[in-house]
PDB file of N, CA and C in Angstrom:
ATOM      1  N   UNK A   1     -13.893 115.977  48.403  1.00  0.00           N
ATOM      2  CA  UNK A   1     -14.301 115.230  49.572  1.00  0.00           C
ATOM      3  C   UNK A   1     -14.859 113.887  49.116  1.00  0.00           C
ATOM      4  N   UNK A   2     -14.125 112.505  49.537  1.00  0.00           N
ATOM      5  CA  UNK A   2     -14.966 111.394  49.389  1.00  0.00           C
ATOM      6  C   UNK A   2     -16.010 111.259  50.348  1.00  0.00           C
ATOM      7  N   UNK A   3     -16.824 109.678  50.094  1.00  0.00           N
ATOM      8  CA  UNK A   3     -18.010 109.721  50.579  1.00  0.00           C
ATOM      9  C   UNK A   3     -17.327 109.447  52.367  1.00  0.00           C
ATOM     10  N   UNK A   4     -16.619 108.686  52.654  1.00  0.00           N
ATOM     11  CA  UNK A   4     -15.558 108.228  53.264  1.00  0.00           C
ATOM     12  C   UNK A   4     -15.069 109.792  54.670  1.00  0.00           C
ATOM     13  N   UNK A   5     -15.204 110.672  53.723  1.00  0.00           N
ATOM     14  CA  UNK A   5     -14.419 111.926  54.829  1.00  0.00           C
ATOM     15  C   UNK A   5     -15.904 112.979  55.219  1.00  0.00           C
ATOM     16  N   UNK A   6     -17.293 112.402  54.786  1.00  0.00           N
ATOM     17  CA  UNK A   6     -18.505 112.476  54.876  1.00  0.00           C
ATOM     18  C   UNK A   6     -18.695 112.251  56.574  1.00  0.00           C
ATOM     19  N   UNK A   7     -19.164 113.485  57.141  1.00  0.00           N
ATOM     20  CA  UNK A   7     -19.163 113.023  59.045  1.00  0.00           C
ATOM     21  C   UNK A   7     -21.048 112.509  58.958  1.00  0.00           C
ATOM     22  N   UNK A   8     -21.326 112.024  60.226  1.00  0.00           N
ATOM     23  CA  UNK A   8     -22.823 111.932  60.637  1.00  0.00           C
ATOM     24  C   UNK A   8     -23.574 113.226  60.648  1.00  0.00           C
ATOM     25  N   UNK A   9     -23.030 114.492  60.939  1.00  0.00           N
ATOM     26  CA  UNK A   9     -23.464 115.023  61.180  1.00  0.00           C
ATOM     27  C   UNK A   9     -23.621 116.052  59.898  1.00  0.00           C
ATOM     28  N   UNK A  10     -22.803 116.085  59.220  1.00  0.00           N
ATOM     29  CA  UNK A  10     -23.444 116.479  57.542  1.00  0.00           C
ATOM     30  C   UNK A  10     -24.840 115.475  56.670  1.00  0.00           C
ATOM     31  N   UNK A  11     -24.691 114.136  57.572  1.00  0.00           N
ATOM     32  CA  UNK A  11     -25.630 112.944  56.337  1.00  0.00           C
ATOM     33  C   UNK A  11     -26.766 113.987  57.259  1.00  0.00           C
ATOM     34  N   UNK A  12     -27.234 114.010  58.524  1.00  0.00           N
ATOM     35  CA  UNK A  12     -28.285 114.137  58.924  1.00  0.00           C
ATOM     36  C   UNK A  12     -28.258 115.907  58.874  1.00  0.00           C
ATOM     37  N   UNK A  13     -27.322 116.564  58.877  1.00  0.00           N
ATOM     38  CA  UNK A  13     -28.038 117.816  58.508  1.00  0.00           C
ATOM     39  C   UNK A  13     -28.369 117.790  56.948  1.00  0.00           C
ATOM     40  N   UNK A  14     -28.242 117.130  56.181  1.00  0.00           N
ATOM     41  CA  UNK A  14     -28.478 117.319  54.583  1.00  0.00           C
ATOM     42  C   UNK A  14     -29.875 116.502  54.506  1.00  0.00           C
ATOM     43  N   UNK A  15     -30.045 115.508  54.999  1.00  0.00           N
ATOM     44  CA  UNK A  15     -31.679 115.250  55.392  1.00  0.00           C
ATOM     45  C   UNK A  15     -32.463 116.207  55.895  1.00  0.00           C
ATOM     46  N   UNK A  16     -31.849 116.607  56.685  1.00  0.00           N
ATOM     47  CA  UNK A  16     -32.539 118.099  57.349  1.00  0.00           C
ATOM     48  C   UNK A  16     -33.323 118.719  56.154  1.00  0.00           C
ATOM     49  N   UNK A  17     -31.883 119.017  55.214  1.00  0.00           N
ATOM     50  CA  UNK A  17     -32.248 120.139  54.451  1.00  0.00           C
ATOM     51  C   UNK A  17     -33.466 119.713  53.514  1.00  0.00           C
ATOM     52  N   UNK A  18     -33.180 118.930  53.295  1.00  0.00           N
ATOM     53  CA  UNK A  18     -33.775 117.875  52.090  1.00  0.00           C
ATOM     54  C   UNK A  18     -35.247 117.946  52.695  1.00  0.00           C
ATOM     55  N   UNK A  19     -35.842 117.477  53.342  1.00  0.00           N
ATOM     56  CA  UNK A  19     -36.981 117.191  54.255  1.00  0.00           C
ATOM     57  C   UNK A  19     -37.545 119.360  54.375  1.00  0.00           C
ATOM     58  N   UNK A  20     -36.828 119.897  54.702  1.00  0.00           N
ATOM     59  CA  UNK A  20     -37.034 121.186  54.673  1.00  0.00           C
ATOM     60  C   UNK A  20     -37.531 121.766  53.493  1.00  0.00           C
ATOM     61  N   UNK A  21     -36.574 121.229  52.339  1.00  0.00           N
ATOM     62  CA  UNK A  21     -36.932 122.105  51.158  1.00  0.00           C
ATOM     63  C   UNK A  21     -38.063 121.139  50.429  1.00  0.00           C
ATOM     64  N   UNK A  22     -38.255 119.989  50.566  1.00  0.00           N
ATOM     65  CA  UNK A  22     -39.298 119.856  49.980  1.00  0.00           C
ATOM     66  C   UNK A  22     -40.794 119.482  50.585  1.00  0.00           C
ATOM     67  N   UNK A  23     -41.070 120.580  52.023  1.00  0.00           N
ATOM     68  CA  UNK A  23     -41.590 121.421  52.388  1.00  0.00           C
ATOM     69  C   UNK A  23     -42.138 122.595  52.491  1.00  0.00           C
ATOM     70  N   UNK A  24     -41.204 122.889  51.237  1.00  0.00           N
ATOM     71  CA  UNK A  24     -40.987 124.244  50.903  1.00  0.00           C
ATOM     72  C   UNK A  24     -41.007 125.723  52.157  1.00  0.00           C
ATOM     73  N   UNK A  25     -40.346 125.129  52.858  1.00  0.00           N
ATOM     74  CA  UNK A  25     -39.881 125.973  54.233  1.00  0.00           C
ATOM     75  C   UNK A  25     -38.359 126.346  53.866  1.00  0.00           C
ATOM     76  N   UNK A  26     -38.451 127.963  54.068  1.00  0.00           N
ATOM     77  CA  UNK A  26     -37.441 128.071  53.784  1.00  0.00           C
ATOM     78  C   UNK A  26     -36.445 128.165  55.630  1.00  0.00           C
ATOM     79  N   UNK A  27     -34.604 128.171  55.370  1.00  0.00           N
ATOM     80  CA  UNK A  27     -33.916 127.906  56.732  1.00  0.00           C
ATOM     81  C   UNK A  27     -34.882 128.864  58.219  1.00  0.00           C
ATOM     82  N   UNK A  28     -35.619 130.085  57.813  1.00  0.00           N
ATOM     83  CA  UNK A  28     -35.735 131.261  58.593  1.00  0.00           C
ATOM     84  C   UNK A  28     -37.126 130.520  59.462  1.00  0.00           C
ATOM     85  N   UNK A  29     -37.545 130.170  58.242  1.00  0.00           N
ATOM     86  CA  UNK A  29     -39.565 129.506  59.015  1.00  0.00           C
ATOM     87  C   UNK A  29     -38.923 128.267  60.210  1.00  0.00           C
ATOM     88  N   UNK A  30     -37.976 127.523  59.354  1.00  0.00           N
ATOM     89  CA  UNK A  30     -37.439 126.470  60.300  1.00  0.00           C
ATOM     90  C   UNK A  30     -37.171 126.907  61.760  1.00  0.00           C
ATOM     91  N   UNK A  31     -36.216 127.897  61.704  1.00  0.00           N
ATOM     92  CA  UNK A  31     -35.519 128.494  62.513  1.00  0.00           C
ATOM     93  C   UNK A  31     -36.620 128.208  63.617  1.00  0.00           C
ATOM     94  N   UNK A  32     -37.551 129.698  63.152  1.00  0.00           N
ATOM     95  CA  UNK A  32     -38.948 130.213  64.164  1.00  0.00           C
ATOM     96  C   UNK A  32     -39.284 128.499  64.699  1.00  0.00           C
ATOM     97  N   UNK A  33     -39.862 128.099  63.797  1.00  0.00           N
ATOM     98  CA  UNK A  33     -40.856 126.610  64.380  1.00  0.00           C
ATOM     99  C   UNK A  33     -39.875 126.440  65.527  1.00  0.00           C
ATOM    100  N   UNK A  34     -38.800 126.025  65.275  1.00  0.00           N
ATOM    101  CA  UNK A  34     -37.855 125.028  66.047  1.00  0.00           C
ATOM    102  C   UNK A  34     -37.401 125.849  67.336  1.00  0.00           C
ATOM    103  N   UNK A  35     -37.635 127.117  67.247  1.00  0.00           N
ATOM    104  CA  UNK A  35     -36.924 128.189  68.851  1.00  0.00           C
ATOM    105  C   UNK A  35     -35.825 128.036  68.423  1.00  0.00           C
ATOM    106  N   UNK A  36     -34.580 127.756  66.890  1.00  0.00           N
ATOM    107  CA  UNK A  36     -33.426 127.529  66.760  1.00  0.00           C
ATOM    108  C   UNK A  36     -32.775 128.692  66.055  1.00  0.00           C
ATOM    109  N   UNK A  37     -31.471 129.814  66.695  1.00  0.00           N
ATOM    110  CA  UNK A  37     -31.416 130.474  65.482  1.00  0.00           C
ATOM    111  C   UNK A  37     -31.339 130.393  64.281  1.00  0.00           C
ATOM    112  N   UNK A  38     -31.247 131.112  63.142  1.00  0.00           N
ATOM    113  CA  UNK A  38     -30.940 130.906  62.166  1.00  0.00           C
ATOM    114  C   UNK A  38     -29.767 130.539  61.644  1.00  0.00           C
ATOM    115  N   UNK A  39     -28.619 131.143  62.421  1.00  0.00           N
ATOM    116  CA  UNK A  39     -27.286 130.924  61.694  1.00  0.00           C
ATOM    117  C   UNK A  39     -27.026 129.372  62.468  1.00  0.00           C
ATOM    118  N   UNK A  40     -27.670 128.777  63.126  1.00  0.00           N
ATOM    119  CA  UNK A  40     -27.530 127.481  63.449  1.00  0.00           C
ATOM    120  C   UNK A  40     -27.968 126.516  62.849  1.00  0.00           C
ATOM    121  N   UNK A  41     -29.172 126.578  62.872  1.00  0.00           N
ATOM    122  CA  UNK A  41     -29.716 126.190  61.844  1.00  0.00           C
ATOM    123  C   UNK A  41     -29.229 125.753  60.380  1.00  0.00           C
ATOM    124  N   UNK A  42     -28.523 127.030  59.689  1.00  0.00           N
ATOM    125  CA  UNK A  42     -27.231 127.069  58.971  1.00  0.00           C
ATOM    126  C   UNK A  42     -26.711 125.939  59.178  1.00  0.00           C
ATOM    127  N   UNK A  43     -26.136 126.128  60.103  1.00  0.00           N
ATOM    128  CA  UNK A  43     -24.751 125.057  60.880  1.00  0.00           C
ATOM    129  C   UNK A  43     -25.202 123.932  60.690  1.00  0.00           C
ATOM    130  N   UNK A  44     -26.255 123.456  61.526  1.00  0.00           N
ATOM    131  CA  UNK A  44     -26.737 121.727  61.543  1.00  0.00           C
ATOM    132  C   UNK A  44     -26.623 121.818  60.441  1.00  0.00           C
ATOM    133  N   UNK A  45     -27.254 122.115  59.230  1.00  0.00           N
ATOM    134  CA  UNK A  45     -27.667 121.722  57.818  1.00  0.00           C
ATOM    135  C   UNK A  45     -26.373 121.195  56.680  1.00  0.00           C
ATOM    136  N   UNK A  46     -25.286 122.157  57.253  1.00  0.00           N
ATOM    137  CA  UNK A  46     -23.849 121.961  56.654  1.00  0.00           C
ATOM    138  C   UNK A  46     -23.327 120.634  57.269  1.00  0.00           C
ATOM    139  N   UNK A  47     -24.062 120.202  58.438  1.00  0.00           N
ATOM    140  CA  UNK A  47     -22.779 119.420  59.227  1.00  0.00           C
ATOM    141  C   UNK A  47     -21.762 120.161  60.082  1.00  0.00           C
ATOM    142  N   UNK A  48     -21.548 121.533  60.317  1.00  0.00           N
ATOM    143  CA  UNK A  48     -20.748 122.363  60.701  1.00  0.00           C
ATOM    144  C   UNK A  48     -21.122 122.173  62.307  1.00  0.00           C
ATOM    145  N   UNK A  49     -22.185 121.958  62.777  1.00  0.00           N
ATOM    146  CA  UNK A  49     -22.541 121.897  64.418  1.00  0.00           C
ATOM    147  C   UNK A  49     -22.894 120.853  64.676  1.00  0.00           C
ATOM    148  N   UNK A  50     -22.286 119.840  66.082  1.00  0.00           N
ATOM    149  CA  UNK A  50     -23.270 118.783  65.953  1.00  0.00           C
ATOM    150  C   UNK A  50     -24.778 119.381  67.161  1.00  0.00           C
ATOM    151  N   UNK A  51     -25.957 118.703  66.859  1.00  0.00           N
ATOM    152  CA  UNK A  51     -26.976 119.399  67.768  1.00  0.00           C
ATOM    153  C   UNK A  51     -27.257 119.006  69.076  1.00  0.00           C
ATOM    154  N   UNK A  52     -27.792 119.513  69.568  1.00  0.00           N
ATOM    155  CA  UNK A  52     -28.369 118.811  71.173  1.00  0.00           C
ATOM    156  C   UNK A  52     -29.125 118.227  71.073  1.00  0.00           C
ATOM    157  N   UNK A  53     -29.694 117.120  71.429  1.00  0.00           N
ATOM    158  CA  UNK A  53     -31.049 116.086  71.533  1.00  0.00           C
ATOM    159  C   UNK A  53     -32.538 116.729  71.324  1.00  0.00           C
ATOM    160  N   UNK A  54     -32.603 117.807  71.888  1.00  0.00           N
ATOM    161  CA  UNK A  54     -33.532 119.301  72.209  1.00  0.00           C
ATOM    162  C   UNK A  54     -33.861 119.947  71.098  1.00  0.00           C
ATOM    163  N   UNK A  55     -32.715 120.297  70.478  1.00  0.00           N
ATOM    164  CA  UNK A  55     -32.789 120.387  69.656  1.00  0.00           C
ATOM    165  C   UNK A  55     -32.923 119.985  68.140  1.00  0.00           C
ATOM    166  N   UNK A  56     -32.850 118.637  68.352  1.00  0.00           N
ATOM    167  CA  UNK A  56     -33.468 117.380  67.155  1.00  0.00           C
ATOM    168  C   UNK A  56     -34.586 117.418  67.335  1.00  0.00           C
ATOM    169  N   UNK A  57     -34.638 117.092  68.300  1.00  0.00           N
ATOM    170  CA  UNK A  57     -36.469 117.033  68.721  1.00  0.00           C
ATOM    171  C   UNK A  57     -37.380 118.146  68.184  1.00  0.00           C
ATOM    172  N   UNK A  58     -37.257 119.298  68.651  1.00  0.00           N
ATOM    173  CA  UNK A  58     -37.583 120.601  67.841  1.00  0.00           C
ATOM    174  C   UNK A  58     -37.451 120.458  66.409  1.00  0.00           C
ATOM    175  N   UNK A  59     -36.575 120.179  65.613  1.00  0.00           N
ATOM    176  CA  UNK A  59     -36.590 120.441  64.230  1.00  0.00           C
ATOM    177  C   UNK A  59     -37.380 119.759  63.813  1.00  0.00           C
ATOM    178  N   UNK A  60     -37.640 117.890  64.691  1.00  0.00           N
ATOM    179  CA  UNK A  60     -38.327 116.947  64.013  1.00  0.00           C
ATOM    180  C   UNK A  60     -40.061 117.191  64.432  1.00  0.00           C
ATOM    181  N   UNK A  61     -39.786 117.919  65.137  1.00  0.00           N
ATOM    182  CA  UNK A  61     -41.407 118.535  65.501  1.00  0.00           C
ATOM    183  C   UNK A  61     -41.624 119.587  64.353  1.00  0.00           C
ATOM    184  N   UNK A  62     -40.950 120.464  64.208  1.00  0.00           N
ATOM    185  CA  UNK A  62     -41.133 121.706  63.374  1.00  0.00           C
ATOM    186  C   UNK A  62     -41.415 120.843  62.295  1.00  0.00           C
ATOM    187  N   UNK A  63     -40.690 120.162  61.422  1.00  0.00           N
ATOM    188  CA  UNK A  63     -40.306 119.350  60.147  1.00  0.00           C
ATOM    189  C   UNK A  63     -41.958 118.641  60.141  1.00  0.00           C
ATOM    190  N   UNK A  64     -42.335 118.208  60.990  1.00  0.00           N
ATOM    191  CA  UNK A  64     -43.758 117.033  61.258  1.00  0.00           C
ATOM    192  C   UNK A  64     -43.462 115.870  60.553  1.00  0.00           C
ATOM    193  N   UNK A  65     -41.785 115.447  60.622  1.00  0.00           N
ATOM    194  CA  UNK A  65     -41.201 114.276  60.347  1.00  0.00           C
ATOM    195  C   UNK A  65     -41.170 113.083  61.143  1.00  0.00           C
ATOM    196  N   UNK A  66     -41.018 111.975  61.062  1.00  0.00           N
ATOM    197  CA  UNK A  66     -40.397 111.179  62.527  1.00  0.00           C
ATOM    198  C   UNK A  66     -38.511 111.047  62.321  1.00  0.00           C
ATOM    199  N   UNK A  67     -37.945 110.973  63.888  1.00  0.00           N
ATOM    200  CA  UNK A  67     -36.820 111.067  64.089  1.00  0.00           C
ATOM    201  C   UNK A  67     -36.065 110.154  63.209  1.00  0.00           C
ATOM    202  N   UNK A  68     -36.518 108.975  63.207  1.00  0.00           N
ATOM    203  CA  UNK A  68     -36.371 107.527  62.392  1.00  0.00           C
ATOM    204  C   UNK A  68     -35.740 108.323  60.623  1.00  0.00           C
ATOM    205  N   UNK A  69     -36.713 108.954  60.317  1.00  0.00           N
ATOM    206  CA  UNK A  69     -36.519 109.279  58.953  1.00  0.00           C
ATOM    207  C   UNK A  69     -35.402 110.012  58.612  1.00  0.00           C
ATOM    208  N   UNK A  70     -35.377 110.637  59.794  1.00  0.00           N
ATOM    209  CA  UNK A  70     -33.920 111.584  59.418  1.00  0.00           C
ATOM    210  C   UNK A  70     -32.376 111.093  60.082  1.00  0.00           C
ATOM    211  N   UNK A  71     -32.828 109.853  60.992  1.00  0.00           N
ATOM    212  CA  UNK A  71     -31.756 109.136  61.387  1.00  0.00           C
ATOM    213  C   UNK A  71     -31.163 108.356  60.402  1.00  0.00           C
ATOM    214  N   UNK A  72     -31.869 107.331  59.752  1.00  0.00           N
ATOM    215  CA  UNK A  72     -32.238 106.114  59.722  1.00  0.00           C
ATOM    216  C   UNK A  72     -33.095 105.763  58.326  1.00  0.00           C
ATOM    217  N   UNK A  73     -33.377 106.535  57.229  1.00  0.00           N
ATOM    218  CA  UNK A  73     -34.362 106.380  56.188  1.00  0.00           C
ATOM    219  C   UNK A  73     -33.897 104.998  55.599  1.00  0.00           C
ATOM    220  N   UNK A  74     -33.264 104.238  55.729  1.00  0.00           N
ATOM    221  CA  UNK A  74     -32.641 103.369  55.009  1.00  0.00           C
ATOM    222  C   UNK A  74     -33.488 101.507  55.582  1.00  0.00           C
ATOM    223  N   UNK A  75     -33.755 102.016  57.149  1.00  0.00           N
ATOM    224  CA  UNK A  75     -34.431 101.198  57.613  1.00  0.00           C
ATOM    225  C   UNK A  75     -35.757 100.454  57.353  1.00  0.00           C
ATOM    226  N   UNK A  76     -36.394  99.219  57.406  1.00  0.00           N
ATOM    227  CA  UNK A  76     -37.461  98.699  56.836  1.00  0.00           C
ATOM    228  C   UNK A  76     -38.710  99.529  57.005  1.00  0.00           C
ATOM    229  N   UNK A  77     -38.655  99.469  58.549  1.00  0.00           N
ATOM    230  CA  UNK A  77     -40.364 100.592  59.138  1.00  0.00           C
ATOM    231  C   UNK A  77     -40.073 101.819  58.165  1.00  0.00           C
ATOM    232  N   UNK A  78     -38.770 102.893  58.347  1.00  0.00           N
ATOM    233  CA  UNK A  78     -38.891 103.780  57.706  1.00  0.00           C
ATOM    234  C   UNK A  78     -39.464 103.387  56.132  1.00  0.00           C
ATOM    235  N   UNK A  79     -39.151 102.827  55.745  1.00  0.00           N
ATOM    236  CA  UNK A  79     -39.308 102.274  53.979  1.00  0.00           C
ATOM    237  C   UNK A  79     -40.615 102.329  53.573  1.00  0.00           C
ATOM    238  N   UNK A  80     -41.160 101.192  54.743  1.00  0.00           N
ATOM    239  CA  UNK A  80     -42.598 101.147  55.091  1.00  0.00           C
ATOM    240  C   UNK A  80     -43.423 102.228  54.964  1.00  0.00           C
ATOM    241  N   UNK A  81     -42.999 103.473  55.974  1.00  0.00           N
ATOM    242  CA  UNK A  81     -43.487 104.565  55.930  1.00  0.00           C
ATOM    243  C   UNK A  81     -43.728 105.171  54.533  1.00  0.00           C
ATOM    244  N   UNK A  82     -42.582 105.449  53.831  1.00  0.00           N
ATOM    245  CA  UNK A  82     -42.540 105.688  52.379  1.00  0.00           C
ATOM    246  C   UNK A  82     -43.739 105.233  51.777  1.00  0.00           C
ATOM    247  N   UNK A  83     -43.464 103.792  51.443  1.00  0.00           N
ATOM    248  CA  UNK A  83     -44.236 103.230  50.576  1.00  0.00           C
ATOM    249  C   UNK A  83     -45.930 103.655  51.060  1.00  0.00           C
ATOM    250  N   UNK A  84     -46.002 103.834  51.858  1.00  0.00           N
ATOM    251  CA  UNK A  84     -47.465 104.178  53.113  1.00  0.00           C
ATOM    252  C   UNK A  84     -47.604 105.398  52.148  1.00  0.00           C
ATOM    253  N   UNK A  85     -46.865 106.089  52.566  1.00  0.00           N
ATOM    254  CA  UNK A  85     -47.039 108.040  51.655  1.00  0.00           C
ATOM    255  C   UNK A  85     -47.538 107.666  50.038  1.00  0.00           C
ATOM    256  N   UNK A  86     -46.636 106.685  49.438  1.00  0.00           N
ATOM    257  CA  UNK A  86     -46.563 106.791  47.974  1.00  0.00           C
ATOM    258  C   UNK A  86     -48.155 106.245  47.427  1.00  0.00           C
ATOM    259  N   UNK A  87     -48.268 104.898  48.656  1.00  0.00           N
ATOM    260  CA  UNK A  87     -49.320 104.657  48.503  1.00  0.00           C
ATOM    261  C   UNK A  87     -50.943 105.629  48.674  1.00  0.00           C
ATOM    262  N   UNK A  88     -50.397 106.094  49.118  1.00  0.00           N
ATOM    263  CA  UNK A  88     -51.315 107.660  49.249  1.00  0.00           C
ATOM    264  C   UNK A  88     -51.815 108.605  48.834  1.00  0.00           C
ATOM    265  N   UNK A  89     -50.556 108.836  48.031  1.00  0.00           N
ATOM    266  CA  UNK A  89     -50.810 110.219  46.656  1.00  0.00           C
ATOM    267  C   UNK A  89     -51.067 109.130  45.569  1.00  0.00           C
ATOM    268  N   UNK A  90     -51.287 107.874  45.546  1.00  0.00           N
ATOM    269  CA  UNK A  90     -51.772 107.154  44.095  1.00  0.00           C
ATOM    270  C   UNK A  90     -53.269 106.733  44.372  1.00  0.00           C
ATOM    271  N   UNK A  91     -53.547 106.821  45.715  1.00  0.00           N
ATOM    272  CA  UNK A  91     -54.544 106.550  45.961  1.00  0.00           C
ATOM    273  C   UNK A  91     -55.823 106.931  44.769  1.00  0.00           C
ATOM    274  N   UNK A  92     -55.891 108.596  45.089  1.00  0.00           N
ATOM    275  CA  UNK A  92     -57.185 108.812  44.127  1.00  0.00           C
ATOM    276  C   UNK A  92     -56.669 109.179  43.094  1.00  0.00           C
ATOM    277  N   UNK A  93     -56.083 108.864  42.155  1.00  0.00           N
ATOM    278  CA  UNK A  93     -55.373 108.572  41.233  1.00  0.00           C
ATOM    279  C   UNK A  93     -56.362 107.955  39.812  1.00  0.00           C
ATOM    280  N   UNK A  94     -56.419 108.060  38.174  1.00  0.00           N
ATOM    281  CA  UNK A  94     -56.955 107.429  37.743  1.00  0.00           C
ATOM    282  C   UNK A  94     -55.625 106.704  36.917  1.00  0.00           C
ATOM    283  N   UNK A  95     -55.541 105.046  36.666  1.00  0.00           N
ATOM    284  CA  UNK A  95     -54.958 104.655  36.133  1.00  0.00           C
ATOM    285  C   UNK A  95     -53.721 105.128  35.336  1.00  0.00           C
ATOM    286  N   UNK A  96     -54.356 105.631  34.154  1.00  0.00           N
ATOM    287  CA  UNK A  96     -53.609 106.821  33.539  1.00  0.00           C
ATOM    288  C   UNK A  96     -52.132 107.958  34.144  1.00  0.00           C
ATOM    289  N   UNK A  97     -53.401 108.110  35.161  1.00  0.00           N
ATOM    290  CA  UNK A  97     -52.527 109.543  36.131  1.00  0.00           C
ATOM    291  C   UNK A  97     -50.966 108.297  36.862  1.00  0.00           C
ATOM    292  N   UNK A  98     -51.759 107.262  37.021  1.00  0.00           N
ATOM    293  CA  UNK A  98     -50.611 106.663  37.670  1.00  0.00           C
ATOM    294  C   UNK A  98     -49.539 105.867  36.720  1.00  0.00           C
ATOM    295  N   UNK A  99     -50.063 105.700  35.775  1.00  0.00           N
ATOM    296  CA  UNK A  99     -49.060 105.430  34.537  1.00  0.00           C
ATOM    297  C   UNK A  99     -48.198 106.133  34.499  1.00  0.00           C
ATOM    298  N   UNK A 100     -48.633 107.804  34.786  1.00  0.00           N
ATOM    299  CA  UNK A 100     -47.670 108.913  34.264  1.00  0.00           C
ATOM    300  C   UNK A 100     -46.335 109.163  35.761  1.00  0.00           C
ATOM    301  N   UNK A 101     -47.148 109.117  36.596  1.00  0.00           N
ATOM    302  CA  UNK A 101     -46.729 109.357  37.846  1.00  0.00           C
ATOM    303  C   UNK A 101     -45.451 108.441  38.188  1.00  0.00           C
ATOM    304  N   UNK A 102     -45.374 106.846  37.779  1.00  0.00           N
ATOM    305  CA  UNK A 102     -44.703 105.790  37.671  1.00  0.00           C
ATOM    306  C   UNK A 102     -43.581 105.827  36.688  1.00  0.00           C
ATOM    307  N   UNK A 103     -43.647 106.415  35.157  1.00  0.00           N
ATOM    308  CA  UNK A 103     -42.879 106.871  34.238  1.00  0.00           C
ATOM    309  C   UNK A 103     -41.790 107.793  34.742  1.00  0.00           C
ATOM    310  N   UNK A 104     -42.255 108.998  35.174  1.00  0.00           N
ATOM    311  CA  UNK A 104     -41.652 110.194  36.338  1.00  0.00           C
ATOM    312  C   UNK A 104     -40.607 109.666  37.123  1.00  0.00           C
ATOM    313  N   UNK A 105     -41.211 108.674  38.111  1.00  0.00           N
ATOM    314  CA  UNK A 105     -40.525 108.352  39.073  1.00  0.00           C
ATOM    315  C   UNK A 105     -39.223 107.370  38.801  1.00  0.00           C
ATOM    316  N   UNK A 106     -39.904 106.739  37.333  1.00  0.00           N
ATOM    317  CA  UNK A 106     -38.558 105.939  37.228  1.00  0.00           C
ATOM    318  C   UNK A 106     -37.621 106.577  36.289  1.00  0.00           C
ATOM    319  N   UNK A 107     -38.103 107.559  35.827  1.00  0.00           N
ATOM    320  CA  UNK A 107     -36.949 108.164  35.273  1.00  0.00           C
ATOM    321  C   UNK A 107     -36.198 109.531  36.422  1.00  0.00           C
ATOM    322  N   UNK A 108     -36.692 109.783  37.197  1.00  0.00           N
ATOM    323  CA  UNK A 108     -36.278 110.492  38.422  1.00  0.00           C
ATOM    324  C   UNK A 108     -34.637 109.385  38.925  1.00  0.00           C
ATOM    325  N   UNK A 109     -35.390 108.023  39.026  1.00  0.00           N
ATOM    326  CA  UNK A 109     -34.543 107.414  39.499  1.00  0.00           C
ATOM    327  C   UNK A 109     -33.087 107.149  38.936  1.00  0.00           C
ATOM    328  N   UNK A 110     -33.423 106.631  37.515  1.00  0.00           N
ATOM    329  CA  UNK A 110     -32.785 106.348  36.536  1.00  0.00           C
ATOM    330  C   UNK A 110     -31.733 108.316  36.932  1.00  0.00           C
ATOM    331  N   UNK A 111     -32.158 108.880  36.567  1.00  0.00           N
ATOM    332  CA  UNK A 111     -31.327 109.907  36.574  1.00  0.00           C
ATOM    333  C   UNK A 111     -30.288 110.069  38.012  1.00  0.00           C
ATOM    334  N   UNK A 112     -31.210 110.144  39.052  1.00  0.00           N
ATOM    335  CA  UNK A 112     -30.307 109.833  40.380  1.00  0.00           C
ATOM    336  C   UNK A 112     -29.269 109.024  40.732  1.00  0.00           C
ATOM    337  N   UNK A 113     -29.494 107.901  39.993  1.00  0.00           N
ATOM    338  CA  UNK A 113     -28.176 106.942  40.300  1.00  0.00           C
ATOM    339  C   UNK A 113     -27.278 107.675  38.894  1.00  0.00           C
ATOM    340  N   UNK A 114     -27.490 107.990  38.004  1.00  0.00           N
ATOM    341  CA  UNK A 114     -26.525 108.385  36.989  1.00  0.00           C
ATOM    342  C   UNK A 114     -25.615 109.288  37.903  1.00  0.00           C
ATOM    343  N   UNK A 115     -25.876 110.224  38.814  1.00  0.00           N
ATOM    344  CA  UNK A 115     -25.265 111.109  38.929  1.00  0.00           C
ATOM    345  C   UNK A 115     -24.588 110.454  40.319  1.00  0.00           C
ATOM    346  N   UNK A 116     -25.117 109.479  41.194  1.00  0.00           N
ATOM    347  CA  UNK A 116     -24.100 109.052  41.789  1.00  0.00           C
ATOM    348  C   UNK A 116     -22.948 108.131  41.528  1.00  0.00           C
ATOM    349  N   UNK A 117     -23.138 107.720  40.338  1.00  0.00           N
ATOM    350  CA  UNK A 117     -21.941 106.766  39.384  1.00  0.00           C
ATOM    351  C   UNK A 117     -20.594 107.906  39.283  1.00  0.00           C
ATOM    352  N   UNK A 118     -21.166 109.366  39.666  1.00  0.00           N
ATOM    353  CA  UNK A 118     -19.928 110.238  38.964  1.00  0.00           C
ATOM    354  C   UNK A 118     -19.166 110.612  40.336  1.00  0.00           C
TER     355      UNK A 118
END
């Protein structure tokens, strides 16, 4: 599959997932929060269903995400937001800790684009 035969509705169920798991919620807790079954749930996450409005809303409530982020992360406010969070967990931070934290992240990065070059 190129990036190209990639629908909307796989980019934003894979945010879904993404936003889910590092929540550490697994599909079933989602499910409950959201009033969504599970094997749907499923579905959005694959891209396999597209959802009802109702049901975005619910996940992005369950998630305690904004809609923006899982539409749209690419956008400035969203970015904003980011940098808001990052700025956050460095907050009480001692120098050091953020030396290390900064090292991490850029080699996180460095690794991430390696693997989208392939």
């Amino acid at each position: 599959m190129t990036g190209r035969d990639i629908t909307e509705s796989q980019i934003i169920g894979s945010r879904i997932r993404e936003v889910r798991v590092k929540k550490g919620m697994s599909q079933a807790e989602l499910a409950v929060k959201a009033n969504i079954s599970l094997p749907h749930i499923s579905d959005i996450e694959l891209g396999k269903s597209r959802m009802m409005l109702a049901s975005f809303v619910r996940i992005t409530e369950a998630l305690q995400v904004s809609a923006d982020s899982l539409l749209r992360p690419d956008i400035p406010e969203v970015k904003n937001l980011y940098q808001s969070e990052f700025a956050d967990i460095l907050y009480d931070c001692t120098p050091a800790e953020i030396d290390s934290i900064l090292k991490i992240v850029k080699e996180l990065k460095a690794t991430m684009h390696k693997k989208e070059e392939y």
